[in-house]
N, C-alpha and C. Protein backbone atom coordinates (compact mmCIF):
# COMPACT_ATOMS: atom_id res chain seq x y z
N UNK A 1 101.44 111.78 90.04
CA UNK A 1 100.11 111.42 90.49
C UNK A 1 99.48 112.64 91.17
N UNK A 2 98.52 113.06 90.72
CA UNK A 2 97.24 114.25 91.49
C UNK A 2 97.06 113.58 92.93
N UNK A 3 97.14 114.69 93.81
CA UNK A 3 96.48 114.43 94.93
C UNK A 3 94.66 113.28 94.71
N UNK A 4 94.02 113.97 94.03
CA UNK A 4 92.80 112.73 93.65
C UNK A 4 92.95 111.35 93.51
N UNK A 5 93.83 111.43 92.67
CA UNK A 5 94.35 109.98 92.13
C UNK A 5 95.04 109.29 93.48
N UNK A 6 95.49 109.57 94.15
CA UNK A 6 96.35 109.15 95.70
C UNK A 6 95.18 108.87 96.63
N UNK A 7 94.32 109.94 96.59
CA UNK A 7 92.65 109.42 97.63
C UNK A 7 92.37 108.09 96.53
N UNK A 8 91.82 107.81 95.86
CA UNK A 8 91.35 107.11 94.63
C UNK A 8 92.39 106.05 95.00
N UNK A 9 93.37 105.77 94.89
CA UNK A 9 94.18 104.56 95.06
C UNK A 9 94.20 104.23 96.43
N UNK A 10 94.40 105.11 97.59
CA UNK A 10 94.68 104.26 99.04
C UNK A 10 92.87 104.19 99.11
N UNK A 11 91.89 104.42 98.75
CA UNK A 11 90.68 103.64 99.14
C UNK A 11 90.58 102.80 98.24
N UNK A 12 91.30 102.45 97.05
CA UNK A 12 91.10 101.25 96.86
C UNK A 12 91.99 99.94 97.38
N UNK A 13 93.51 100.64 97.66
CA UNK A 13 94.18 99.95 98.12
C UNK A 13 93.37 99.25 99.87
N UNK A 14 92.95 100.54 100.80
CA UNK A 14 92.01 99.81 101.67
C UNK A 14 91.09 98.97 101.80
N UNK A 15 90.28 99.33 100.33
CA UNK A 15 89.54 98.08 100.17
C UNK A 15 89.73 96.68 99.84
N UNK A 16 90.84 96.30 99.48
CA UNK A 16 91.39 95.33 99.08
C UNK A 16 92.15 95.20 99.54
N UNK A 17 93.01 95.72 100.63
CA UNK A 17 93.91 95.00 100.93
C UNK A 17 93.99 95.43 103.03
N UNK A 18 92.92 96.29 103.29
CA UNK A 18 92.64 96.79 104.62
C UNK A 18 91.62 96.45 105.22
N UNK A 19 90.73 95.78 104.40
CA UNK A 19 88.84 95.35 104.77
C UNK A 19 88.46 96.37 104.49
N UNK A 20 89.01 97.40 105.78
CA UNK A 20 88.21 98.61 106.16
C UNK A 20 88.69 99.33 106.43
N UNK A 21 88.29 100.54 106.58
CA UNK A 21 89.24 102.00 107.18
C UNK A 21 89.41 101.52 108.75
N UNK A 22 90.40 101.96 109.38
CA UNK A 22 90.15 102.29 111.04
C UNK A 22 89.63 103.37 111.58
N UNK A 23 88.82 103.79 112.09
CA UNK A 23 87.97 104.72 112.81
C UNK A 23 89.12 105.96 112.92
N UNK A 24 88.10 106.87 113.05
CA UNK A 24 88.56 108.09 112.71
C UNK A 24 89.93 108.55 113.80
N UNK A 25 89.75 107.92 115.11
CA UNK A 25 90.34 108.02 116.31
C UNK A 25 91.45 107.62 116.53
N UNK A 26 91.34 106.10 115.98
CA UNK A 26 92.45 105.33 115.32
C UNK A 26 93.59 105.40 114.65
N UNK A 27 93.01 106.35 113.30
CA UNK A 27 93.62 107.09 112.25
C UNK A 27 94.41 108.19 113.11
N UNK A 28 93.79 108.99 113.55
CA UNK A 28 94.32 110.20 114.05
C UNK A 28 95.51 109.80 115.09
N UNK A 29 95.19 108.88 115.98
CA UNK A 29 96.28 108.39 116.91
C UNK A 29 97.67 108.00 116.24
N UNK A 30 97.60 106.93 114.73
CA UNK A 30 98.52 106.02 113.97
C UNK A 30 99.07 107.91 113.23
N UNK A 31 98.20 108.42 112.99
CA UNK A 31 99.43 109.63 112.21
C UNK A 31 100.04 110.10 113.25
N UNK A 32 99.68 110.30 114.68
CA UNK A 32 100.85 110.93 115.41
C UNK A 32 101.63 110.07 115.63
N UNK A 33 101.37 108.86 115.50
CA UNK A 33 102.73 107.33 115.50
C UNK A 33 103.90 107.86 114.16
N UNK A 34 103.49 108.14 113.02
CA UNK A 34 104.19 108.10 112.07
C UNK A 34 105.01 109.49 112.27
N UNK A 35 104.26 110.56 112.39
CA UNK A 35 104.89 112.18 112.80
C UNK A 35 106.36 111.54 113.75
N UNK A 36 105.83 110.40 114.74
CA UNK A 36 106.74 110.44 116.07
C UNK A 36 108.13 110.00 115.00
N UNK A 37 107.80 109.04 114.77
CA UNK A 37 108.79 107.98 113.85
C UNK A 37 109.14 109.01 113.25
N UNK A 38 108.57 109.82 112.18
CA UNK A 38 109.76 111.02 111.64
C UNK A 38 110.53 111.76 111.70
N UNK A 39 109.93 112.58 113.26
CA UNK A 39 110.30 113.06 114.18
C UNK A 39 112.09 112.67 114.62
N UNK A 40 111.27 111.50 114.93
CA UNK A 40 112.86 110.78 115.61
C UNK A 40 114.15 110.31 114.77
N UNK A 41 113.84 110.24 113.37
CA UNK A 41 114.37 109.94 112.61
C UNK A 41 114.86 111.51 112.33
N UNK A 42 114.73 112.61 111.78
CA UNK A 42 115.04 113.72 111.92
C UNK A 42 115.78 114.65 112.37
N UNK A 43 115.70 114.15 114.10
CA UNK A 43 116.53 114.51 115.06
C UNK A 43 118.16 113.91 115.32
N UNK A 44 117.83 112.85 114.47
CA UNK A 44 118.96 111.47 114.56
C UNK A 44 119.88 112.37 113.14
N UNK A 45 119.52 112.50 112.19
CA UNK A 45 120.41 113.22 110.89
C UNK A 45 120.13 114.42 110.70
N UNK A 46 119.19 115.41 111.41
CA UNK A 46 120.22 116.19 110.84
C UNK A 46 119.82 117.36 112.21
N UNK A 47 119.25 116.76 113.21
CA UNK A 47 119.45 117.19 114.54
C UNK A 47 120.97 116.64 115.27
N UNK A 48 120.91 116.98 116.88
CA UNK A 48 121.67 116.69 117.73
C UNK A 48 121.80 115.42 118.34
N UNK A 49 120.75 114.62 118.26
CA UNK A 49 120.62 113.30 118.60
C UNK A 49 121.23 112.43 117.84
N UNK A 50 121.60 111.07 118.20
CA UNK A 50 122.45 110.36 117.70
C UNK A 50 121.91 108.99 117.59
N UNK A 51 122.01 107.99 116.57
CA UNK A 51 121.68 107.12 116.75
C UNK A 51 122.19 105.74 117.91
N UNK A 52 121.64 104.69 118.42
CA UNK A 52 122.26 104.03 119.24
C UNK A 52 122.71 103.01 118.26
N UNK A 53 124.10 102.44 119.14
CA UNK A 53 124.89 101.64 118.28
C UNK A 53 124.35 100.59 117.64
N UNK A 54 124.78 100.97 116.27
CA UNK A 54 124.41 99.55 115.71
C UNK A 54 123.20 99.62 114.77
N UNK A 55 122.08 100.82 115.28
CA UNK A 55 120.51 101.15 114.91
C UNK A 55 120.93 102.78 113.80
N UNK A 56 122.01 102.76 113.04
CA UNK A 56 121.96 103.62 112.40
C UNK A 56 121.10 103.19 111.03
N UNK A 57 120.79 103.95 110.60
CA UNK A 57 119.67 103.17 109.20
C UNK A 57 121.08 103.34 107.71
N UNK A 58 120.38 102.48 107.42
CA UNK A 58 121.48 102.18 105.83
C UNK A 58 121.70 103.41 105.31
N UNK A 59 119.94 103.88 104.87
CA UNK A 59 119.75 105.29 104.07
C UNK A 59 119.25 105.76 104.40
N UNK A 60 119.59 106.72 105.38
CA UNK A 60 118.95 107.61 106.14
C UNK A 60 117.71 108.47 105.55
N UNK A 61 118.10 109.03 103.92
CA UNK A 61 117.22 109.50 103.20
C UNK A 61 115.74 109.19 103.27
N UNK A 62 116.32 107.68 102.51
CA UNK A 62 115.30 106.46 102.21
C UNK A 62 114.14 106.61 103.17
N UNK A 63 114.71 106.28 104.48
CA UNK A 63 113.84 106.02 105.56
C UNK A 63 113.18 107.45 105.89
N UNK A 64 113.49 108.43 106.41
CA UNK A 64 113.03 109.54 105.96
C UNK A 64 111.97 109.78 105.19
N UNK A 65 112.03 109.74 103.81
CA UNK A 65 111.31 109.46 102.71
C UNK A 65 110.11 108.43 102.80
N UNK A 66 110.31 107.45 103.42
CA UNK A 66 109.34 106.54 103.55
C UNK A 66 108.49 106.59 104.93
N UNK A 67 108.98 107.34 105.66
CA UNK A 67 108.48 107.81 107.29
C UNK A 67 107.34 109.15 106.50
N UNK A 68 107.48 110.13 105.89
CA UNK A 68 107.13 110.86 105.25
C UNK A 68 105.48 110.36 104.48
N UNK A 69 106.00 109.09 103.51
CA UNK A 69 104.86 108.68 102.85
C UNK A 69 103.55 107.71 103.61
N UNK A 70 104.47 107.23 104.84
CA UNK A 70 103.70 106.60 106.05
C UNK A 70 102.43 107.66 106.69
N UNK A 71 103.11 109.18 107.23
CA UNK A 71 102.45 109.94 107.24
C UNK A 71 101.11 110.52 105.98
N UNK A 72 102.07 110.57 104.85
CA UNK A 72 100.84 111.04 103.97
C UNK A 72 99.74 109.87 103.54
N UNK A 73 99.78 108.77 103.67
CA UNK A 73 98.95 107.65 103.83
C UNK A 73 97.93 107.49 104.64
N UNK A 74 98.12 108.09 105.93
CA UNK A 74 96.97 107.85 107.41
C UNK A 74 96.71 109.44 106.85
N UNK A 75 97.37 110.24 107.05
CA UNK A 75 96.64 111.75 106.65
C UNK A 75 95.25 111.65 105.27
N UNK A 76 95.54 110.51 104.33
CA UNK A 76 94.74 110.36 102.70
C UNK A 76 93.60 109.41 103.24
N UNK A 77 93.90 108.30 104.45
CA UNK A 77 93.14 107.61 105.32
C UNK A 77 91.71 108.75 106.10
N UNK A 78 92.39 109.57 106.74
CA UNK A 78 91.50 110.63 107.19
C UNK A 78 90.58 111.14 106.39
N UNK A 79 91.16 111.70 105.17
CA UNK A 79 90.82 112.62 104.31
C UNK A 79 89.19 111.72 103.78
N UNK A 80 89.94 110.80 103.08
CA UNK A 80 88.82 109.95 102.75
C UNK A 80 87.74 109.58 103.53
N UNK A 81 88.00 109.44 105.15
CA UNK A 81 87.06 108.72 105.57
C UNK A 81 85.92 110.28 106.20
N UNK A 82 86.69 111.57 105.85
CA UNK A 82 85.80 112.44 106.24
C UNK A 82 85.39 113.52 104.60
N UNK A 83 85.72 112.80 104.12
CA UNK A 83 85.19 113.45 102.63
C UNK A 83 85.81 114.80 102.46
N UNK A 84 87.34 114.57 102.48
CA UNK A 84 87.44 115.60 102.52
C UNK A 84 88.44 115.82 101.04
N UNK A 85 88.41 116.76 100.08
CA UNK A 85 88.88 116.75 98.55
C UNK A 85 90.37 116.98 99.07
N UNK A 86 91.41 116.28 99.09
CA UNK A 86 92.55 116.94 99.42
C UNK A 86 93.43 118.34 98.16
N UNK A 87 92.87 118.01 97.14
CA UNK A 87 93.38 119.31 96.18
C UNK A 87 93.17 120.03 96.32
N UNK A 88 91.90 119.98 96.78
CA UNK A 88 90.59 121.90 97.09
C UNK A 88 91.26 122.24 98.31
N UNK A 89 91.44 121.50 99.13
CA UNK A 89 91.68 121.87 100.56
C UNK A 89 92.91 122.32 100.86
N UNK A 90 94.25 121.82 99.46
CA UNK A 90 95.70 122.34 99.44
C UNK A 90 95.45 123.55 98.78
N UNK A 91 95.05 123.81 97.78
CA UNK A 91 94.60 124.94 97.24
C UNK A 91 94.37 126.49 97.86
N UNK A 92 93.09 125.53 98.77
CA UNK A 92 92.21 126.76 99.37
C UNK A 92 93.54 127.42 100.86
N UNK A 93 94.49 126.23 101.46
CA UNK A 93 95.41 126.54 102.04
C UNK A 93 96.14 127.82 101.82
N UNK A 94 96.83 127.28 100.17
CA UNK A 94 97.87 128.10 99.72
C UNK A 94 97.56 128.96 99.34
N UNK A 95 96.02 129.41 99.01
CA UNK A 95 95.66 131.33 98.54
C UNK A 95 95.70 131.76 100.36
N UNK A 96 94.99 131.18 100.97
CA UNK A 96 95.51 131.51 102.57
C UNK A 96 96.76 132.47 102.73
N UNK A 97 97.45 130.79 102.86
CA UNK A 97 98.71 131.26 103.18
C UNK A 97 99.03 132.73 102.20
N UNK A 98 99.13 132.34 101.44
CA UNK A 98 99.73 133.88 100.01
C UNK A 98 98.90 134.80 100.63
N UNK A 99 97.86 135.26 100.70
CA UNK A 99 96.84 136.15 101.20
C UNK A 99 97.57 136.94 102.68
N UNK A 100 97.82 136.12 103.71
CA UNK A 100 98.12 136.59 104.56
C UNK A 100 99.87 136.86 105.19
N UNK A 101 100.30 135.99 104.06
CA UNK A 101 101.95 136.02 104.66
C UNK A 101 103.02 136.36 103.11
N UNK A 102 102.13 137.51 102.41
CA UNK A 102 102.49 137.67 101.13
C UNK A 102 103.76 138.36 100.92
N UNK A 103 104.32 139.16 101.96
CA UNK A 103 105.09 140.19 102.32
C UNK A 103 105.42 139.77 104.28
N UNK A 104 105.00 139.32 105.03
CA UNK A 104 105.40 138.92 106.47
C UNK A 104 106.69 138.37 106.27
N UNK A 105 107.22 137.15 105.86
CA UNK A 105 108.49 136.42 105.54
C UNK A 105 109.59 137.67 104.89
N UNK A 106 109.45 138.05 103.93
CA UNK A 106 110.06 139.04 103.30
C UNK A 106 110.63 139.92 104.64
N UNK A 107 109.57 140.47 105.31
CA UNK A 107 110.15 141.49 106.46
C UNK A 107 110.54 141.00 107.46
N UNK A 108 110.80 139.87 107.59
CA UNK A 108 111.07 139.38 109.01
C UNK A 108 113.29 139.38 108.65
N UNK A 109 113.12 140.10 109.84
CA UNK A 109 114.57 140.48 109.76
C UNK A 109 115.41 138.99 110.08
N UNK A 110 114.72 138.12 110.73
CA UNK A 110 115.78 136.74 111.01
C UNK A 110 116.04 135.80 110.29
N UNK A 111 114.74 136.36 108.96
CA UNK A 111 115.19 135.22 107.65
C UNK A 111 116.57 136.52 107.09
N UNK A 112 116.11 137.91 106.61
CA UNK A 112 116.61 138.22 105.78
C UNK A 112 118.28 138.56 106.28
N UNK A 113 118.44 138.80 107.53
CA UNK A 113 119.59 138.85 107.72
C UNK A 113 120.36 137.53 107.86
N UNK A 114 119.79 136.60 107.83
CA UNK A 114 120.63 135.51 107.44
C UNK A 114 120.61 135.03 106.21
N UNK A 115 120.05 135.70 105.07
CA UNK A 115 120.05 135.60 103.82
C UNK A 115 121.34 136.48 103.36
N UNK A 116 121.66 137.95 104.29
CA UNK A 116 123.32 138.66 103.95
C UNK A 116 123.67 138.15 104.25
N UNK A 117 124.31 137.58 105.46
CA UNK A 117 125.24 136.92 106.05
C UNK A 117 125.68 135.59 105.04
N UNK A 118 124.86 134.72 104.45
CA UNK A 118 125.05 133.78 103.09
C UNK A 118 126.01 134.34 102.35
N UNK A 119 125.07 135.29 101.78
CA UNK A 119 125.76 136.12 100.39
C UNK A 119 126.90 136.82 100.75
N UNK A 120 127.25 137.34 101.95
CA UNK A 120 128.88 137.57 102.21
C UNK A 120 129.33 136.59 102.39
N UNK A 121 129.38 135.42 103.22
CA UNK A 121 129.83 134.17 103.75
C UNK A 121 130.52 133.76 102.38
């Protein structure tokens, strides 16, 4: 599915099955709810934190995965309710990014020396 097609389905899915969008404020608040939830889920597999007894998740993946699409849902919520093209706007990101960090990563000695250390390891 195109990023378009994903705006195109959760406003229709909102319309039919949400009334309405929630205000822009709303939105913005519920994605840092979902970030948190990922967050925490994150820290639990494959951070230092641990789950409490009993509250370990079946599939850790799964949930993960679906904490993930929770996020990209209120983020397509936003997008839509401020007109914003999400393809153009990934796009226009990634010549960005390439533009300015085309060669930065490459020289940064803390990726690449732990890229030898691999390849001897």
């Amino acid at each position: 599915m195109q990023l378009k097609q994903y705006q195109q389905e959760v406003d229709r899915w909102i319309r039919s099955h949400g009334v309405r969008y929630f205000n822009e404020l709303t939105n913005t608040v519920l994605l840092m709810e979902e970030t948190g939830e990922f967050a925490r889920l994150v820290a639990r597999v494959y951070g230092e934190q641990s789950f409490k007894t009993g509250k370990d998740p079946v599939d850790p993946k799964q949930q993960i995965a679906d904490e993930m699409a929770d996020i990209l849902f209120v983020l397509t919520c936003l997008a839509n309710q401020m007109d914003i093209d999400l393809t153009q706007s990934v796009r226009a990101n990634l010549a960005k990014k390439t533009l300015r960090d085309h060669q930065r990563h490459k020289q940064n000695d803390k990726l690449t020396d732990q890229l030898d250390e691999e390849e001897r390891g």
